[in-house]
N, C-alpha and C. Protein backbone atom coordinates (compact mmCIF):
# COMPACT_ATOMS: atom_id res chain seq x y z
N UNK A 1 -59.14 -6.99 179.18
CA UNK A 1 -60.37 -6.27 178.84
C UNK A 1 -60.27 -4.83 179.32
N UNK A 2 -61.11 -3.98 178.62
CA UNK A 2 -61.14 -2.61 178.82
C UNK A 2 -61.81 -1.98 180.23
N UNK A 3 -61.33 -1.64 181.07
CA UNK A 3 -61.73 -0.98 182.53
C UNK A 3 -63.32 -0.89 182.43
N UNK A 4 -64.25 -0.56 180.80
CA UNK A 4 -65.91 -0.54 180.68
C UNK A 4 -66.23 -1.78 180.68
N UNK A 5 -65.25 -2.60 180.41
CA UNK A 5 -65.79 -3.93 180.12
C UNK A 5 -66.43 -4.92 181.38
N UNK A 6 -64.61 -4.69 182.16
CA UNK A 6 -65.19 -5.18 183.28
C UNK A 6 -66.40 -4.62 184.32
N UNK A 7 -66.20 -3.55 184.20
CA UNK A 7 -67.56 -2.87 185.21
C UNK A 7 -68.62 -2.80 185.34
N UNK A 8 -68.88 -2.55 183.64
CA UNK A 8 -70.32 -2.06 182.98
C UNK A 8 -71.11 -3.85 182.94
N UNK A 9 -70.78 -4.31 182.07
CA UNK A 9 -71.36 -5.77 181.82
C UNK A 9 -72.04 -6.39 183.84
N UNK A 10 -73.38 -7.23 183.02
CA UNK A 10 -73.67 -7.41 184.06
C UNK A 10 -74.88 -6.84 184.23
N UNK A 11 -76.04 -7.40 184.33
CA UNK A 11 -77.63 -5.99 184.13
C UNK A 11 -77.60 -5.73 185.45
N UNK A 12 -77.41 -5.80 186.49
CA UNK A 12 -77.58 -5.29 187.99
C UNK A 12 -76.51 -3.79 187.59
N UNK A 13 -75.34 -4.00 187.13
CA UNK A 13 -74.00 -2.68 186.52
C UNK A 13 -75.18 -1.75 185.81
N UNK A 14 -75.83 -2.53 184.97
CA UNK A 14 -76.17 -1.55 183.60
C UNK A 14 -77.42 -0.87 183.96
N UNK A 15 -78.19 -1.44 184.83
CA UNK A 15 -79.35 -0.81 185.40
C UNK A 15 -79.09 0.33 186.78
N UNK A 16 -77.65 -0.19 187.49
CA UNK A 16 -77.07 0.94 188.42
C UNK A 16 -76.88 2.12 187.78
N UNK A 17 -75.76 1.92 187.03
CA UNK A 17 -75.17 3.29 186.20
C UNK A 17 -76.61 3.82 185.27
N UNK A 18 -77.45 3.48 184.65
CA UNK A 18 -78.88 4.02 183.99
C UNK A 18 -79.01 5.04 185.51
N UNK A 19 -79.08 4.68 186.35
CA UNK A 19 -80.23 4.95 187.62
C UNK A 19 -79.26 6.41 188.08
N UNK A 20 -78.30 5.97 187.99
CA UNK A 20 -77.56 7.60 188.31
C UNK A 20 -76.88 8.27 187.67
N UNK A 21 -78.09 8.07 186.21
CA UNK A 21 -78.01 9.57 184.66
C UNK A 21 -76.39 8.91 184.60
N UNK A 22 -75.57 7.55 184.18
CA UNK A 22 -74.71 7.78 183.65
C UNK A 22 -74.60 7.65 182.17
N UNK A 23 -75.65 7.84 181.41
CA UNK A 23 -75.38 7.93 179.86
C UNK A 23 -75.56 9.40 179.74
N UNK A 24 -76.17 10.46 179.62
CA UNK A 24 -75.74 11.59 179.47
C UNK A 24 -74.33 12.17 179.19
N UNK A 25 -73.57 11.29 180.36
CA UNK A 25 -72.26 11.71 180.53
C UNK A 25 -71.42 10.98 179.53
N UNK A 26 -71.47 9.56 179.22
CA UNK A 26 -71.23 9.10 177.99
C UNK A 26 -71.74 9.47 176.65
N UNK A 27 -72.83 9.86 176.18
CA UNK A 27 -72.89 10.25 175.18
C UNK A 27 -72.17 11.82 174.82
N UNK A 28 -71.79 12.48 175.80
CA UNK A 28 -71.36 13.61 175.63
C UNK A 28 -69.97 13.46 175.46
N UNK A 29 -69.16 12.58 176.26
CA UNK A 29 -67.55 12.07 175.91
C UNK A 29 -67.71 11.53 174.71
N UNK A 30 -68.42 10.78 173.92
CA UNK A 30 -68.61 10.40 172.52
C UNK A 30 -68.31 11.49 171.74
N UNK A 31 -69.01 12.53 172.13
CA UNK A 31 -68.49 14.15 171.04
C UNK A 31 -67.49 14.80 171.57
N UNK A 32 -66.44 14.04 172.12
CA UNK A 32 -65.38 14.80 172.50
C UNK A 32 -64.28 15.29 171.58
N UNK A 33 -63.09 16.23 172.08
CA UNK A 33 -62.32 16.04 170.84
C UNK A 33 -61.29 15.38 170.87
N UNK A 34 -61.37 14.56 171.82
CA UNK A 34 -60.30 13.17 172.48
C UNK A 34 -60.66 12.28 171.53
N UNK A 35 -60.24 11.52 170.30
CA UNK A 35 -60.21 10.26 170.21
C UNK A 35 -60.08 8.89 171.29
N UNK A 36 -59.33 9.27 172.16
CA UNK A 36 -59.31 7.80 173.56
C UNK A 36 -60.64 7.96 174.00
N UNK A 37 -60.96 9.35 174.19
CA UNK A 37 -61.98 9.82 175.19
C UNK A 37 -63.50 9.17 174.22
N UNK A 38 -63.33 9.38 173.10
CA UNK A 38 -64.34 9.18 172.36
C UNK A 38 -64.32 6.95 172.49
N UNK A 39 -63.45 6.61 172.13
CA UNK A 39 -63.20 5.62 171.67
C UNK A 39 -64.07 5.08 173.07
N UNK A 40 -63.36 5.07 173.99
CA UNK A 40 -63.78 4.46 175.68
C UNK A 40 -65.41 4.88 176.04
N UNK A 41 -65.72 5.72 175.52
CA UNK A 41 -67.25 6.28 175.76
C UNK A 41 -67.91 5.28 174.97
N UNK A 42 -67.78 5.27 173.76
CA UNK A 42 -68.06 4.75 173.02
C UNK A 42 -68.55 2.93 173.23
N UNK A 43 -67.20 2.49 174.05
CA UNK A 43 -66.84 1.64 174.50
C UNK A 43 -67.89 0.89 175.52
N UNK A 44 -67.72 1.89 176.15
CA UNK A 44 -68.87 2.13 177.70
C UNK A 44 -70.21 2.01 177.46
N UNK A 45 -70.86 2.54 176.46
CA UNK A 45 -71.89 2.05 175.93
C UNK A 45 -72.37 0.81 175.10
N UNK A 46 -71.52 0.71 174.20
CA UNK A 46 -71.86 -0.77 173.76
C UNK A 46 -71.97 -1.94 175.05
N UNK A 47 -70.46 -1.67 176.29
CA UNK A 47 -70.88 -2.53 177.45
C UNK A 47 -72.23 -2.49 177.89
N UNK A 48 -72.86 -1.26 178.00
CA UNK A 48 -74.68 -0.71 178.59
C UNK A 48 -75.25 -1.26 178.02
N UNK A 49 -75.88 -1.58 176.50
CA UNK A 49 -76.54 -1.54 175.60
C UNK A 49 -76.30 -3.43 175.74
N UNK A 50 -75.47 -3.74 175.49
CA UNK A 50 -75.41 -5.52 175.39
C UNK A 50 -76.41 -6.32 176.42
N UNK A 51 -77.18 -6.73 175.19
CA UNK A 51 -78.22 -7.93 176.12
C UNK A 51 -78.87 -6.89 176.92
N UNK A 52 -79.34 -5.52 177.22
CA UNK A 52 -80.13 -5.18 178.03
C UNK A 52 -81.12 -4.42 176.80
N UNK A 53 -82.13 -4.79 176.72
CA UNK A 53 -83.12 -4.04 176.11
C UNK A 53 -83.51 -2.20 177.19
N UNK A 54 -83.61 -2.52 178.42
CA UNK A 54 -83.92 -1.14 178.92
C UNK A 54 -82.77 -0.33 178.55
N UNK A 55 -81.59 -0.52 178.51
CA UNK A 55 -80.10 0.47 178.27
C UNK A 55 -80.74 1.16 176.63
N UNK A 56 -80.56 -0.60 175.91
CA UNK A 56 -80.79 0.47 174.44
C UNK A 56 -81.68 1.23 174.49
N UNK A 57 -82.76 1.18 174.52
CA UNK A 57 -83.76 2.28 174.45
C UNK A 57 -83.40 3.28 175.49
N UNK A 58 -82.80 3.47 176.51
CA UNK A 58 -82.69 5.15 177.56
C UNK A 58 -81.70 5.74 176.69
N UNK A 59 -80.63 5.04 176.40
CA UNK A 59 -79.49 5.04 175.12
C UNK A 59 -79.99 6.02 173.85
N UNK A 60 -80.94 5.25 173.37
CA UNK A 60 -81.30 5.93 172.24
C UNK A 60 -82.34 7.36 172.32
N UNK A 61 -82.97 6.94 173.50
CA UNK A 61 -83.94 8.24 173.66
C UNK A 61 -83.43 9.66 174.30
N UNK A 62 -82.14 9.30 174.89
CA UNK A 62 -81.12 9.97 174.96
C UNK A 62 -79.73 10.86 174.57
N UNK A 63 -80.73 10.57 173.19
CA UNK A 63 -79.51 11.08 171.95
C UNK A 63 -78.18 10.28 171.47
N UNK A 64 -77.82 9.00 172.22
CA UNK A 64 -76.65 7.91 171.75
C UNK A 64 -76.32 7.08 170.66
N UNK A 65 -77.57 7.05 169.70
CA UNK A 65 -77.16 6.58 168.48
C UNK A 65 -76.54 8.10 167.56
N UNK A 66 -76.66 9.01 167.00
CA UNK A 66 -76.19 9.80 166.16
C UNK A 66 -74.78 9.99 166.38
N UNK A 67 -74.56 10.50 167.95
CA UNK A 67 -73.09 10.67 167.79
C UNK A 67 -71.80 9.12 167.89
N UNK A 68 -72.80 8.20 167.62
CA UNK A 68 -72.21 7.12 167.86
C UNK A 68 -71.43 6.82 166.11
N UNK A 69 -72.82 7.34 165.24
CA UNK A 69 -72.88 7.17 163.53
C UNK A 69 -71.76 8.07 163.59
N UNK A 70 -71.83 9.43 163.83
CA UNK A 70 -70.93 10.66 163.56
C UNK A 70 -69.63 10.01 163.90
N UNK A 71 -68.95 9.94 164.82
CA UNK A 71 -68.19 9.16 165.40
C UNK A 71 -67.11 8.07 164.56
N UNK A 72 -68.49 7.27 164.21
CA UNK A 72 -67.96 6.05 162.97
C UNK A 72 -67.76 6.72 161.71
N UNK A 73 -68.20 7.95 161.13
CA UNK A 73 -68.16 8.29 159.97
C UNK A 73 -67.05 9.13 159.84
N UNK A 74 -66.93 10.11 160.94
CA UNK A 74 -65.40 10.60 160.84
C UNK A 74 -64.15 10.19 161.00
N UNK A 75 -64.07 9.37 161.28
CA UNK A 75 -62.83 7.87 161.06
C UNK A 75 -62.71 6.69 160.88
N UNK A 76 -63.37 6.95 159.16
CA UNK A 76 -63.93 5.73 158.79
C UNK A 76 -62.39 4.65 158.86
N UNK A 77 -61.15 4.67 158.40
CA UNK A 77 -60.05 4.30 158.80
C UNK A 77 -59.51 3.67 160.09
N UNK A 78 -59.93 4.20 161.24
CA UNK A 78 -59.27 3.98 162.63
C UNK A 78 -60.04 2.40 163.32
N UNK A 79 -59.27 1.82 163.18
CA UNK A 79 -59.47 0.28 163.66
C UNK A 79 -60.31 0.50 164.65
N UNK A 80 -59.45 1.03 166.14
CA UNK A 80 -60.38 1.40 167.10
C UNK A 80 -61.38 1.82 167.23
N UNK A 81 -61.44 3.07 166.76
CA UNK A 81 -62.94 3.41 166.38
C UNK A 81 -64.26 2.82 166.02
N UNK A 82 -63.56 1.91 164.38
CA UNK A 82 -64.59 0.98 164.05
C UNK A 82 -64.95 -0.19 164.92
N UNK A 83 -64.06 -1.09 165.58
CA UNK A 83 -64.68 -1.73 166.20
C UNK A 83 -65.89 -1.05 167.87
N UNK A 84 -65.23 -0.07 168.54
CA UNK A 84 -66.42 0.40 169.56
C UNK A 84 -67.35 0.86 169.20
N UNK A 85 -67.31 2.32 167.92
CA UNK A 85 -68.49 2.75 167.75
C UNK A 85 -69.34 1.68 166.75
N UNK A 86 -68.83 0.80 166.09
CA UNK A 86 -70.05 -0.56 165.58
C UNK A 86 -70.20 -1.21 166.07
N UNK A 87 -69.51 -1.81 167.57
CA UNK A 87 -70.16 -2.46 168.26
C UNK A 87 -71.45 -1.83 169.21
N UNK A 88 -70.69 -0.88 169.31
CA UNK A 88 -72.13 -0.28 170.00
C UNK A 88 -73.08 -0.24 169.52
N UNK A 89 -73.02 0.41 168.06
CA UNK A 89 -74.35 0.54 168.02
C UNK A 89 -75.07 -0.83 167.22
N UNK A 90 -74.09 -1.69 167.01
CA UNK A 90 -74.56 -3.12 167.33
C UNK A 90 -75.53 -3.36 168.29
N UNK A 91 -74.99 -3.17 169.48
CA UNK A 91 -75.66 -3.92 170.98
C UNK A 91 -76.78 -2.83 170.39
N UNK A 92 -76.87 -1.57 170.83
CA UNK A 92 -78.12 -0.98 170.26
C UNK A 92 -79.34 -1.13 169.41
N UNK A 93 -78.99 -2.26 168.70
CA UNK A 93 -79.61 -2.47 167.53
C UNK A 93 -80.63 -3.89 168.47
N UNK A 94 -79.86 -4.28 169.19
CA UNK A 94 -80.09 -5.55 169.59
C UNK A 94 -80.95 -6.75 169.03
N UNK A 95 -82.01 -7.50 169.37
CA UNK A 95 -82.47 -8.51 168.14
C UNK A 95 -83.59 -7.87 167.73
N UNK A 96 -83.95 -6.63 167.33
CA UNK A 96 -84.80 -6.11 167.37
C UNK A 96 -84.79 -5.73 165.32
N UNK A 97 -85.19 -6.20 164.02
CA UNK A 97 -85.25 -6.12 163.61
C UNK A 97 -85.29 -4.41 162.80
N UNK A 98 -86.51 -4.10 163.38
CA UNK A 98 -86.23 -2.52 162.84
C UNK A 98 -85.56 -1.55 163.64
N UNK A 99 -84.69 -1.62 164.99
CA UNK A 99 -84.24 -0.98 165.09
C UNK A 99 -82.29 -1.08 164.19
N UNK A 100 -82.26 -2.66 163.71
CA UNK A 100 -81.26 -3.25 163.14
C UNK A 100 -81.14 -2.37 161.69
N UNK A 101 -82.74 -2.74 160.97
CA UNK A 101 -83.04 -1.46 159.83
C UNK A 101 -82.56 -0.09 159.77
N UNK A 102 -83.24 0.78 161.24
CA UNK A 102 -83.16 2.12 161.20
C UNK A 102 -81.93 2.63 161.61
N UNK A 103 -81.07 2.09 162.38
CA UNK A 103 -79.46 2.20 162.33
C UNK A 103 -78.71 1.86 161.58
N UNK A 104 -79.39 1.19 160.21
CA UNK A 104 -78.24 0.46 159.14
C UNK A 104 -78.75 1.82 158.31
N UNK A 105 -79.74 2.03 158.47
CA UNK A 105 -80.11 3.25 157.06
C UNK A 105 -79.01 4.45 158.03
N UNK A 106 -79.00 4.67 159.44
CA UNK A 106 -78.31 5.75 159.09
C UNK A 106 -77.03 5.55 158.75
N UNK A 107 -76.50 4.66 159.28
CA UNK A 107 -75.15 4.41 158.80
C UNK A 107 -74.97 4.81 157.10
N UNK A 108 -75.46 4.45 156.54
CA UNK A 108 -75.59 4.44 154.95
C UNK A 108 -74.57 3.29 154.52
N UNK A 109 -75.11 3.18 153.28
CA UNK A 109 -74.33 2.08 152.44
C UNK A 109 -72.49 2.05 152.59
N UNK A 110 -72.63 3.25 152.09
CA UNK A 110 -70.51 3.25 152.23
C UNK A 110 -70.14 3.08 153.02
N UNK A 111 -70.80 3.69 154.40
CA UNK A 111 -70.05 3.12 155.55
C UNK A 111 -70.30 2.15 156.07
N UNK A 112 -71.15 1.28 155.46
CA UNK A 112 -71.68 -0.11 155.88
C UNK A 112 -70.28 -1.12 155.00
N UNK A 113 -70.09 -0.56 153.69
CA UNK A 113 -68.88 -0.99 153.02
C UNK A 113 -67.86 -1.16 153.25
N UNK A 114 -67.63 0.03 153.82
CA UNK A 114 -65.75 0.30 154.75
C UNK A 114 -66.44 -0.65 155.90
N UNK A 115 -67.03 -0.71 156.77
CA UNK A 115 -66.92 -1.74 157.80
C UNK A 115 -66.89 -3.16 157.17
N UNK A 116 -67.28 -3.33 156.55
CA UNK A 116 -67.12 -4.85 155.67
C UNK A 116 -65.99 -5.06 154.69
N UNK A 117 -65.35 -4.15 154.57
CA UNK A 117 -63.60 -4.37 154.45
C UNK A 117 -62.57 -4.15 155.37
N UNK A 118 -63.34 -3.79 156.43
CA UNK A 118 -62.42 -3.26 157.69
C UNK A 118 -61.54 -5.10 157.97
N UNK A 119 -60.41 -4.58 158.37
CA UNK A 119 -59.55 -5.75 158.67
C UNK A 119 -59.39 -6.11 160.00
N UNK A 120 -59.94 -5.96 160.54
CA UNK A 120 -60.49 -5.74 162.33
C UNK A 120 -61.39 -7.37 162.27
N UNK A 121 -61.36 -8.11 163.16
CA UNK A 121 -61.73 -9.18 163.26
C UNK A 121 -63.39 -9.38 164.09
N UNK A 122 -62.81 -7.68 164.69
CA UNK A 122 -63.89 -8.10 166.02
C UNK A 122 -65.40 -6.85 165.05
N UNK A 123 -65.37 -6.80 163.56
CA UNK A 123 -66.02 -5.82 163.20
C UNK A 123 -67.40 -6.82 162.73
């Protein structure tokens, strides 16, 4: 597992790192011009966001869904990519019906397409 995986997971982890502003700092490595750097941020959040309803929402009110879409849309191709930045904003979405809606509309249709031909298992 990925170094976010093990750390982050865990709501006692996900409510620590919230408590000392660490999404700021992840959503900003998301717009990096590192692909790893992006990919692992990326990464790092979907760990935040899973099963915690308080993450998604500081997440989102925090500016972490757009560059998460941006992200997924500029390499619509890259395995890696697709699986962190859609899982994330998976967990983001969490069982929450319209926020499942209002992140599928931004995504848009095509890129809802390319992820549903993506050959990635974990998509």
């Amino acid at each position: 597992k990925q170094w976010y995986q093990r750390r982050v997971r865990g709501e006692g982890n996900q409510n620590f790192i919230i408590s000392i502003g660490g999404i700021p700092p992840l959503v900003k490595l998301v717009q990096s011009n590192n692909i790893e750097v992006q990919v692992s941020a990326a990464g790092a959040l979907q760990s935040l966001a899973q099963s915690n309803a308080v993450s998604q929402t500081r997440i989102a009110e925090l500016g972490g869904v757009n560059p998460l879409i941006r992200l997924l849309k500029s390499n619509p191709r890259n395995l890696d990519v697709q699986e962190r930045a859609s899982g994330a904003l998976w967990a983001l979405s969490g069982d929450c019906p319209s926020k499942q809606r209002d992140i599928g509309t931004k995504i848009g249709i095509e890129m809802l397409i390319v992820l549903l031909e993506s050959k990635s298992e974990k998509i």
